[in-house]
N, C-alpha and C. Protein backbone atom coordinates (compact mmCIF):
# COMPACT_ATOMS: atom_id res chain seq x y z
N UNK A 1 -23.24 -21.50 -48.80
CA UNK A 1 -22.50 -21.64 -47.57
C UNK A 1 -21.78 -20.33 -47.23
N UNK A 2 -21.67 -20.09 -47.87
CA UNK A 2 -20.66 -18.54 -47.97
C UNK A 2 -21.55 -17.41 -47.50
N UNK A 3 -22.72 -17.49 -47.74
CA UNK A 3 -23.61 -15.82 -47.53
C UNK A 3 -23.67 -16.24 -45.91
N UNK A 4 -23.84 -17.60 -45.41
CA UNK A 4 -24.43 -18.48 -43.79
C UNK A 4 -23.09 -18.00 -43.30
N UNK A 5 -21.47 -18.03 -43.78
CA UNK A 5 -20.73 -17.73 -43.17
C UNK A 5 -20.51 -15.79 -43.32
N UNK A 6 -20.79 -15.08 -44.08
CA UNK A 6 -20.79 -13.87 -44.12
C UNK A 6 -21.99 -13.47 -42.94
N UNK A 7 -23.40 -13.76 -42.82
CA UNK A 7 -24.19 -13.74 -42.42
C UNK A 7 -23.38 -13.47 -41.01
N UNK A 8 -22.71 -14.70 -40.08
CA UNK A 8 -22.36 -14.81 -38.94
C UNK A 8 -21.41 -13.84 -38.47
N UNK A 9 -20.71 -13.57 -39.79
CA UNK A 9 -19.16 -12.86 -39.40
C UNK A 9 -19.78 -11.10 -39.39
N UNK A 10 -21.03 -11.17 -39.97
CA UNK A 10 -21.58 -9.29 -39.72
C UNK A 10 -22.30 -9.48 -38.58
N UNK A 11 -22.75 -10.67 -37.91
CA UNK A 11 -23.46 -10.51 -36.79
C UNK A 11 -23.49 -11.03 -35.88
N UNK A 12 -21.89 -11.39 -35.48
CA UNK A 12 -21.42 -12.20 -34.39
C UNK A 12 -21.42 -11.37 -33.40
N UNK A 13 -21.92 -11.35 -31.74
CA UNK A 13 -21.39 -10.42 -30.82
C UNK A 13 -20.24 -10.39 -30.41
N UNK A 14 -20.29 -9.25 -29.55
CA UNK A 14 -18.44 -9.04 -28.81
C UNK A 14 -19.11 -10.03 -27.40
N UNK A 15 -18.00 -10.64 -26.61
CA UNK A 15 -18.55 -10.99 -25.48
C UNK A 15 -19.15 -10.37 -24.38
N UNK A 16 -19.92 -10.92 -23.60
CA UNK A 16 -20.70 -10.27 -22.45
C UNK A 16 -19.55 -9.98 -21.46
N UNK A 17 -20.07 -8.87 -21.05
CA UNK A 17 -19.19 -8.36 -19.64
C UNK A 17 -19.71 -9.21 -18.78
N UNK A 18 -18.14 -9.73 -17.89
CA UNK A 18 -17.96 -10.47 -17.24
C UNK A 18 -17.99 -9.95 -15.70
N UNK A 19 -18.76 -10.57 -14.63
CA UNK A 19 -17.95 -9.95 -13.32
C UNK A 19 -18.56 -8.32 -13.37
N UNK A 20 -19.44 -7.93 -13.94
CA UNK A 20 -19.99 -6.46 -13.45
C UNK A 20 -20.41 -6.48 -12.11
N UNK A 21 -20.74 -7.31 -11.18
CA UNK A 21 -21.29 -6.72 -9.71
C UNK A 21 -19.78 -6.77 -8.77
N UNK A 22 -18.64 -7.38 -9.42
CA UNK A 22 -17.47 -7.74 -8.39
C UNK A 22 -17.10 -6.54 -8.18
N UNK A 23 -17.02 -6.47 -6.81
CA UNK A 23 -16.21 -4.81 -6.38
C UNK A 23 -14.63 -4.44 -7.19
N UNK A 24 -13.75 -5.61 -7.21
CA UNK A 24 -12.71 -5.13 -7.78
C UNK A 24 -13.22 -4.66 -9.15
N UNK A 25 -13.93 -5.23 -9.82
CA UNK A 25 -14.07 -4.68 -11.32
C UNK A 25 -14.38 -3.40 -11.08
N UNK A 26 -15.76 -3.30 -10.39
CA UNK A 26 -15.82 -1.83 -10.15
C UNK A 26 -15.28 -0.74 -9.77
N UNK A 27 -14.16 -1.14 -9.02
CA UNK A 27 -12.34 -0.43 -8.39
C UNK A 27 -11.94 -0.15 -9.89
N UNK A 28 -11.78 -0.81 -10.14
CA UNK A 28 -10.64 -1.28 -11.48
C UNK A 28 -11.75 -0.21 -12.90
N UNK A 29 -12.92 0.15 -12.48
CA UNK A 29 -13.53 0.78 -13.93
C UNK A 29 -13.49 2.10 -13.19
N UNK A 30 -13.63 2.50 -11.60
CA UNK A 30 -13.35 3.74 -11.45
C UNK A 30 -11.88 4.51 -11.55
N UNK A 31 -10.99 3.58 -11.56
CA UNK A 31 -9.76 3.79 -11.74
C UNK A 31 -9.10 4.03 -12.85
N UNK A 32 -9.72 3.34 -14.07
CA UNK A 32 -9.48 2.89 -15.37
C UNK A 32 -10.09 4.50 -16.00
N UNK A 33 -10.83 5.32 -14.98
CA UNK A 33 -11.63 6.33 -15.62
C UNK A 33 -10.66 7.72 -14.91
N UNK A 34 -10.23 7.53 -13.33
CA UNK A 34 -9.48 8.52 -12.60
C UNK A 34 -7.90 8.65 -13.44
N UNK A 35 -7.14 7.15 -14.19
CA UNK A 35 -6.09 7.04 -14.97
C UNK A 35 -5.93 7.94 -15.88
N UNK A 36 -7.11 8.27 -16.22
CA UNK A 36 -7.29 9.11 -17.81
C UNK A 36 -7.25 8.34 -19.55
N UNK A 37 -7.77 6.86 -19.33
CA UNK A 37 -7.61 5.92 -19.68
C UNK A 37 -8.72 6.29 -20.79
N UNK A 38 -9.78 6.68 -20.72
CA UNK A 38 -10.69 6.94 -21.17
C UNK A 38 -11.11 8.34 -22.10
N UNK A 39 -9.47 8.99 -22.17
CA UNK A 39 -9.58 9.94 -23.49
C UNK A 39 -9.47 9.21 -24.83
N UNK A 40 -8.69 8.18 -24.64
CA UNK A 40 -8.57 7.25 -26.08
C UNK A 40 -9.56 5.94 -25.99
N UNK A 41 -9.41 5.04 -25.29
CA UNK A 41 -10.06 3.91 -24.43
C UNK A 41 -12.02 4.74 -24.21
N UNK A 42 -12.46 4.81 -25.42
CA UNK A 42 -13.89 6.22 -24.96
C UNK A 42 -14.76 4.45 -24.70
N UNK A 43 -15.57 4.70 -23.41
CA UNK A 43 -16.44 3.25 -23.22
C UNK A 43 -17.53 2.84 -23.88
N UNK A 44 -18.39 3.99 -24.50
CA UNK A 44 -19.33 3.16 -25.36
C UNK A 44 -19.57 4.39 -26.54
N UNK A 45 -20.46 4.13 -27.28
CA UNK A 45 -21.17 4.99 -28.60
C UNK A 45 -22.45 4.37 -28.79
N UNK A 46 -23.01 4.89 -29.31
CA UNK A 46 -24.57 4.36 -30.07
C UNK A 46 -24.21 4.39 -31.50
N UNK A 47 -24.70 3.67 -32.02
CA UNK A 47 -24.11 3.16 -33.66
C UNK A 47 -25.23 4.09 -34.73
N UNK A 48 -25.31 4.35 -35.92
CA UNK A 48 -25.86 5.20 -36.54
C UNK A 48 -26.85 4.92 -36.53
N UNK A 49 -28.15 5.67 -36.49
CA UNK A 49 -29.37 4.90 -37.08
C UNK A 49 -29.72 4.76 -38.75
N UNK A 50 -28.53 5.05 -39.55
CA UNK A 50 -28.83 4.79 -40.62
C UNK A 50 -28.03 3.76 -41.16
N UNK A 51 -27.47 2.64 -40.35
CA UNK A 51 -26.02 1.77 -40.50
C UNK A 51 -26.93 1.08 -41.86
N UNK A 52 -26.17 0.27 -42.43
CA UNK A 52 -26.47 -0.54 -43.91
C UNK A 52 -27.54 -1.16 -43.11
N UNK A 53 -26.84 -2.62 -42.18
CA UNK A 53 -27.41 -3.55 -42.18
C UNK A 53 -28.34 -3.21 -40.50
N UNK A 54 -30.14 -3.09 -40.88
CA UNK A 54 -30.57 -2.79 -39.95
C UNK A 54 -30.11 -3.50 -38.91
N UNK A 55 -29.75 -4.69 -38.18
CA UNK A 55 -29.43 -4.79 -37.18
C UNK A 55 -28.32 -4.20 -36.83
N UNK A 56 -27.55 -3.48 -36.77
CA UNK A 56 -26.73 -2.41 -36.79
C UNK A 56 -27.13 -1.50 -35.89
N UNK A 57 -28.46 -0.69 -36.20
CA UNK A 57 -28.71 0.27 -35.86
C UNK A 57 -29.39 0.67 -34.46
N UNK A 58 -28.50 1.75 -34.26
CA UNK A 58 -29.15 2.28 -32.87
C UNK A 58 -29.03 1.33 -31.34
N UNK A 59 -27.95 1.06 -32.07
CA UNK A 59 -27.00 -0.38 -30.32
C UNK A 59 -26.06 0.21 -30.21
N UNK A 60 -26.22 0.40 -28.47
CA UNK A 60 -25.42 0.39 -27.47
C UNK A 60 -24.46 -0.11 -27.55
N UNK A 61 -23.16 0.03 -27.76
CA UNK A 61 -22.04 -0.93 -27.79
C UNK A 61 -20.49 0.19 -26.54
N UNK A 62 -20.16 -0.93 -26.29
CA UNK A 62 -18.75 -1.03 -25.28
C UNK A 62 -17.76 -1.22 -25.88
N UNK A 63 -16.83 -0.70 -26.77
CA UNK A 63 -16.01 -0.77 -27.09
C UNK A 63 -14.54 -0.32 -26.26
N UNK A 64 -14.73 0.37 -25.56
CA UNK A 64 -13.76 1.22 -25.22
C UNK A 64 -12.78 1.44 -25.62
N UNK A 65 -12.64 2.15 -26.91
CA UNK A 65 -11.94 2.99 -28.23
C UNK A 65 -13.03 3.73 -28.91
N UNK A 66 -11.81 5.09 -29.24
CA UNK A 66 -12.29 6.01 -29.88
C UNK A 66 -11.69 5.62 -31.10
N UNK A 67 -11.02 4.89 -32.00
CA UNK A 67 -10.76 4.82 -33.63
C UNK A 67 -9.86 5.15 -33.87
N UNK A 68 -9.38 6.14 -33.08
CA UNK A 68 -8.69 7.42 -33.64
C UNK A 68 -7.03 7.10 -33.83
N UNK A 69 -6.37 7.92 -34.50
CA UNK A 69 -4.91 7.89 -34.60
C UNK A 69 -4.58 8.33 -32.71
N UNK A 70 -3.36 7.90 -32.09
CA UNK A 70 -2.95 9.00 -31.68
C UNK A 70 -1.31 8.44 -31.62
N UNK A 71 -0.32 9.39 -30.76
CA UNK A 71 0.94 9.45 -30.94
C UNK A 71 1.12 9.00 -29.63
N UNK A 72 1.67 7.27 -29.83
CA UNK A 72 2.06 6.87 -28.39
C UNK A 72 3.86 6.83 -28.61
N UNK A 73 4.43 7.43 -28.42
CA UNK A 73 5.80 7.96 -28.18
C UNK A 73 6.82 7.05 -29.26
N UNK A 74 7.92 7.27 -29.24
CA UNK A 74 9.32 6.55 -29.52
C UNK A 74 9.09 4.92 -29.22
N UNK A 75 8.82 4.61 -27.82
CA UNK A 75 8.98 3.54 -27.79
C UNK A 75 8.36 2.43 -28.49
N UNK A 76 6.88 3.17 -29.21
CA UNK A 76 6.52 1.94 -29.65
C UNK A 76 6.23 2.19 -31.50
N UNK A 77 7.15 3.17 -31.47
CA UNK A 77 7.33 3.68 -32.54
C UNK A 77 8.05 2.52 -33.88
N UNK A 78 7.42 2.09 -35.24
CA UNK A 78 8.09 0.94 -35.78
C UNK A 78 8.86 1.87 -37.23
N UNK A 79 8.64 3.17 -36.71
CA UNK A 79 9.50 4.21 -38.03
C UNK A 79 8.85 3.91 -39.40
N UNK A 80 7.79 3.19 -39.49
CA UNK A 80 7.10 3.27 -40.70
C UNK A 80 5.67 3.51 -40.47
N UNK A 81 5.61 4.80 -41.25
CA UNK A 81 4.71 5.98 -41.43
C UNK A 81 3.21 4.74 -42.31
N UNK A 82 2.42 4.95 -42.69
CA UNK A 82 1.29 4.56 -43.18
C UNK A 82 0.28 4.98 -43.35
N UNK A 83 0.18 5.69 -44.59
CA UNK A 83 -0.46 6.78 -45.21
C UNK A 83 -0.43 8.16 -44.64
N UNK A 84 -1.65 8.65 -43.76
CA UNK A 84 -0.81 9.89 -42.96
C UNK A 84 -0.49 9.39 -41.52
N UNK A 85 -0.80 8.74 -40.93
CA UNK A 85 -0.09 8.07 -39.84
C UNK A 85 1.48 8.01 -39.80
N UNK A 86 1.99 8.66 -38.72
CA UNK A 86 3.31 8.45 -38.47
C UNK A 86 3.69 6.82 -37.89
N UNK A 87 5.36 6.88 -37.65
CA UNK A 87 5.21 5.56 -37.40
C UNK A 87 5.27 5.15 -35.59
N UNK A 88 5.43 6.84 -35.00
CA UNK A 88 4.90 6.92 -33.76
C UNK A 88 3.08 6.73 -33.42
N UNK A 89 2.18 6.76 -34.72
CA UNK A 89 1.11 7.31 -33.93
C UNK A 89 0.18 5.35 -34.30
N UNK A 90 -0.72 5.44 -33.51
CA UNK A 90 -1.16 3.86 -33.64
C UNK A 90 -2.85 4.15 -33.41
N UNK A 91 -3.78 3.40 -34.07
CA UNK A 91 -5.48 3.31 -34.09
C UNK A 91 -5.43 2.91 -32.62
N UNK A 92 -6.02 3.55 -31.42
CA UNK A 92 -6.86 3.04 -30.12
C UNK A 92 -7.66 1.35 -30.28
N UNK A 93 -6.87 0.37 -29.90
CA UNK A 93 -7.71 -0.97 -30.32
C UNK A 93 -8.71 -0.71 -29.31
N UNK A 94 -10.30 -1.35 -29.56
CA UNK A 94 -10.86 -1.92 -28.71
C UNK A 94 -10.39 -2.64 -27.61
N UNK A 95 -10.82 -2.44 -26.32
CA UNK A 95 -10.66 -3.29 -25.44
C UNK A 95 -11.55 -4.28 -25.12
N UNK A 96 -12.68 -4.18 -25.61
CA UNK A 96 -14.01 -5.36 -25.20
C UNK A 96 -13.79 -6.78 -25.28
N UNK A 97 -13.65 -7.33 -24.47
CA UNK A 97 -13.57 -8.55 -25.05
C UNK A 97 -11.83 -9.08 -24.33
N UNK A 98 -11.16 -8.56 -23.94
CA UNK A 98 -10.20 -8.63 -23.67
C UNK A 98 -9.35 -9.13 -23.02
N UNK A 99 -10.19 -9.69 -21.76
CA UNK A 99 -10.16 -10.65 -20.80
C UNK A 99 -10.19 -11.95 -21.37
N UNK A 100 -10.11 -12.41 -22.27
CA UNK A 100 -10.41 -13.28 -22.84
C UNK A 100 -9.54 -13.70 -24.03
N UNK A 101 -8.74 -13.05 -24.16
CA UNK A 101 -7.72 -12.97 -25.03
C UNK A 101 -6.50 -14.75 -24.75
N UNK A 102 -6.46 -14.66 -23.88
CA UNK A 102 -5.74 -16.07 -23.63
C UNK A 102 -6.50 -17.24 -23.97
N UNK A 103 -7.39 -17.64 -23.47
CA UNK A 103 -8.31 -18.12 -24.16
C UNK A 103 -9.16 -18.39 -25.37
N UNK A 104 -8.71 -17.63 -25.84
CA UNK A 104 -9.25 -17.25 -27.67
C UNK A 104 -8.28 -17.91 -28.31
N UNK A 105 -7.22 -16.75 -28.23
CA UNK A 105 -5.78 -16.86 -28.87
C UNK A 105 -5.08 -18.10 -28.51
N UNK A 106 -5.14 -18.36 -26.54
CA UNK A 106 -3.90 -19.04 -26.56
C UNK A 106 -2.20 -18.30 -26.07
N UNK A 107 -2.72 -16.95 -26.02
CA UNK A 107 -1.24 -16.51 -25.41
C UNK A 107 -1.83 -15.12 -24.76
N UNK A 108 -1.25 -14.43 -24.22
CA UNK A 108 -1.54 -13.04 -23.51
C UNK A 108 -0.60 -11.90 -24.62
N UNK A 109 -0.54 -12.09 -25.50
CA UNK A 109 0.36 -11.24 -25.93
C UNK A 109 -0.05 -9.52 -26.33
N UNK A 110 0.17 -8.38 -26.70
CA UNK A 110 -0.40 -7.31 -26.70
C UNK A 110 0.34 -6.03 -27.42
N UNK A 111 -0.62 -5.26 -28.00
CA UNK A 111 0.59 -4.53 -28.77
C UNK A 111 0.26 -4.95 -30.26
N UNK A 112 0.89 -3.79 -31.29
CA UNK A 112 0.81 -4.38 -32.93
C UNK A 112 1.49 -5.05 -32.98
N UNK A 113 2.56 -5.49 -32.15
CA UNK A 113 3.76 -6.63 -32.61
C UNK A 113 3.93 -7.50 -31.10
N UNK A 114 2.86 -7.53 -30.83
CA UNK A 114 3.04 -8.47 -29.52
C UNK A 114 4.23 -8.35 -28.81
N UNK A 115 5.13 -7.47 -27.98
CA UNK A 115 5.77 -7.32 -27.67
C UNK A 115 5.39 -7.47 -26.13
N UNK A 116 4.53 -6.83 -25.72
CA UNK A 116 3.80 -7.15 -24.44
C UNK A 116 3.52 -8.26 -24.13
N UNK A 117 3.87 -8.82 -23.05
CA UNK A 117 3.85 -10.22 -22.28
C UNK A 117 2.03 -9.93 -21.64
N UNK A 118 1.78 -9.03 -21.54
CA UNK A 118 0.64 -9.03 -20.60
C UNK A 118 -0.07 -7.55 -20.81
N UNK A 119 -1.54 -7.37 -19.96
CA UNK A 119 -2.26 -6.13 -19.82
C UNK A 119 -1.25 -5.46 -19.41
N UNK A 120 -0.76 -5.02 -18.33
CA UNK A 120 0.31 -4.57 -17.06
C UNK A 120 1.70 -3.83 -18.51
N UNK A 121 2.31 -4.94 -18.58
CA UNK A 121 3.39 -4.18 -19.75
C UNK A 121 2.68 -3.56 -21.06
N UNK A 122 1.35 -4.16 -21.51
CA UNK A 122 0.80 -3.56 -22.47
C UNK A 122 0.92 -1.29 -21.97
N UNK A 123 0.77 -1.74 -20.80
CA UNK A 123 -0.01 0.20 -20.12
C UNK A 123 1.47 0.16 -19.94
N UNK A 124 2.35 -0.46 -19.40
CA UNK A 124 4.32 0.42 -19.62
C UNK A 124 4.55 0.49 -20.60
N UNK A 125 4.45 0.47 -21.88
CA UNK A 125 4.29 0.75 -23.29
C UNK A 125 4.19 2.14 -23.76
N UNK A 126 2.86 2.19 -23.42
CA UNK A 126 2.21 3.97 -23.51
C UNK A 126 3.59 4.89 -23.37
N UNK A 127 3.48 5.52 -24.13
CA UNK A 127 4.75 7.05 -24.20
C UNK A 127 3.33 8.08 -25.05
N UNK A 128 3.94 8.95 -24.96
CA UNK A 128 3.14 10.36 -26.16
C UNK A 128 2.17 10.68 -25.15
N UNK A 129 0.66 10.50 -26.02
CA UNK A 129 -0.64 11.01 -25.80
C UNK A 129 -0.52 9.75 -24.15
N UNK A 130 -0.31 8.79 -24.33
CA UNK A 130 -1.18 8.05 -23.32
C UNK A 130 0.29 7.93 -21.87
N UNK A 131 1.21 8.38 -22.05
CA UNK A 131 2.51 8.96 -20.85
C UNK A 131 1.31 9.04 -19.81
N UNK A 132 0.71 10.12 -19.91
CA UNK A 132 0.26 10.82 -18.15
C UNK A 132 -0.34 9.40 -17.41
N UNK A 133 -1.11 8.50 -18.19
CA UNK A 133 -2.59 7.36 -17.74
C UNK A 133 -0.87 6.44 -17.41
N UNK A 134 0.08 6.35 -18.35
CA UNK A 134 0.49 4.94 -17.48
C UNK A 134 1.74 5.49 -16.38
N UNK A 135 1.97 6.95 -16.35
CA UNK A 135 2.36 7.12 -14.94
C UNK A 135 1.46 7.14 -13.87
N UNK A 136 0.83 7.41 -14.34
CA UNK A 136 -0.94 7.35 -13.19
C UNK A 136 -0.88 5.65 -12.80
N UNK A 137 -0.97 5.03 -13.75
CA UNK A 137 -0.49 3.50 -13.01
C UNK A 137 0.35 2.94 -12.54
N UNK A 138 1.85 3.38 -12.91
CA UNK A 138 3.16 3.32 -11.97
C UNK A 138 2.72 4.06 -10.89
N UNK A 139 2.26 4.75 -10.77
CA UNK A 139 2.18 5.48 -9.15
C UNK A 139 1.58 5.35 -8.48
N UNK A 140 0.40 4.26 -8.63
CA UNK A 140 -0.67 3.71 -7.95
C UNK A 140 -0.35 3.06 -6.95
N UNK A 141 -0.88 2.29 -6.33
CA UNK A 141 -0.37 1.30 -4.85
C UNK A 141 -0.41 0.11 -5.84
N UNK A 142 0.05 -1.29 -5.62
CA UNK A 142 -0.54 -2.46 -5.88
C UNK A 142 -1.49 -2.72 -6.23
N UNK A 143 -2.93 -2.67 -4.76
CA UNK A 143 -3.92 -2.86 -5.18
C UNK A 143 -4.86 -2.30 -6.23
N UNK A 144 -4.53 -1.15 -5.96
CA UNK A 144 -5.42 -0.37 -7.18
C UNK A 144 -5.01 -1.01 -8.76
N UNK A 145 -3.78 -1.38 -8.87
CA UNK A 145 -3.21 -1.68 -10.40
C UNK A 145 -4.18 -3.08 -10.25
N UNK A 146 -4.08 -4.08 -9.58
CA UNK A 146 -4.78 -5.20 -9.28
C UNK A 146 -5.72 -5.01 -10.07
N UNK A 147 -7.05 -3.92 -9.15
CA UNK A 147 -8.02 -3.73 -9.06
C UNK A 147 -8.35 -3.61 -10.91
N UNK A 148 -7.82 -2.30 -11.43
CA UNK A 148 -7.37 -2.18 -12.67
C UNK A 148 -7.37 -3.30 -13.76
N UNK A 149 -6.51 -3.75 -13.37
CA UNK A 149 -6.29 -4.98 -14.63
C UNK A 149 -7.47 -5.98 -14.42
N UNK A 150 -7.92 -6.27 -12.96
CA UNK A 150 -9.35 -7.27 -13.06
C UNK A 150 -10.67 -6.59 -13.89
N UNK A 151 -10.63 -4.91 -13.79
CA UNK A 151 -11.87 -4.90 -15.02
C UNK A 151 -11.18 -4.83 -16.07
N UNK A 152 -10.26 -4.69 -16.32
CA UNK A 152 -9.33 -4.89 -18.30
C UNK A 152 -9.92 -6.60 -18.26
């Protein structure tokens, strides 16, 4: 029973993109790209062609994260460092799948400590590396933030 449940958990998909022909999404992914959203937030990779488990290999995937450390400011800073990670700097989560988060979970919450009520306060969060993308979204009109959060 255990290899049937390992089996599933290495080869479960992320969900299908939702809403790709809706114009707002498409507002909301050219915007999500003009924000500068997409130095950390990177939208896809091709996976190794030498991954362990051949189905692994050589797929297209949407993640939109790069992995990486970076330094999102003071504010969301928890002052404990973790390994070389400061306790300003935090891993880029995936966004795939994300829309969906209420539904899964059950709450909208966001952030390593759920502090975020929502997408919207998740991006007033950003300080450091990701400052410029969420003044780029304070300074937007309405609609465009709209537009925005319908492809998140």
């Amino acid at each position: 029973f255990l290899d049937f449940v390992t089996f599933y958990a290495k080869n479960l998909a992320v969900p299908i993109r939702r809403n790709v022909d809706d114009p707002a999404v498409l507002r909301g992914k050219e915007i999500f790209k003009m924000a500068g959203c997409v130095g950390c937030h990177t939208p896809k990779f091709v996976t190794s062609r030498e991954a362990v488990q051949e189905e692994h290999r050589f797929q297209l995937i949407w993640p939109y994260t790069d992995l990486l450390l970076h330094d999102m400011g003071e504010g969301l800073s928890d002052d404990r460092p973790v390994g070389s990670a400061m306790g300003t700097e935090w891993r880029t989560p995936p966004l795939w799948g994300i829309g969906l988060t209420e539904l899964v979970n059950g709450h909208t919450n966001f952030l390593h400590d759920g502090r975020a009520r929502n997408l919207l306060e998740a991006i007033l969060w950003h300080g450091g590396e990701g400052q410029k993308s969420r003044d780029y979204v304070i300074d937007m009109s309405s609609n465009d933030r709209q537009d925005l959060l319908v492809f998140l």
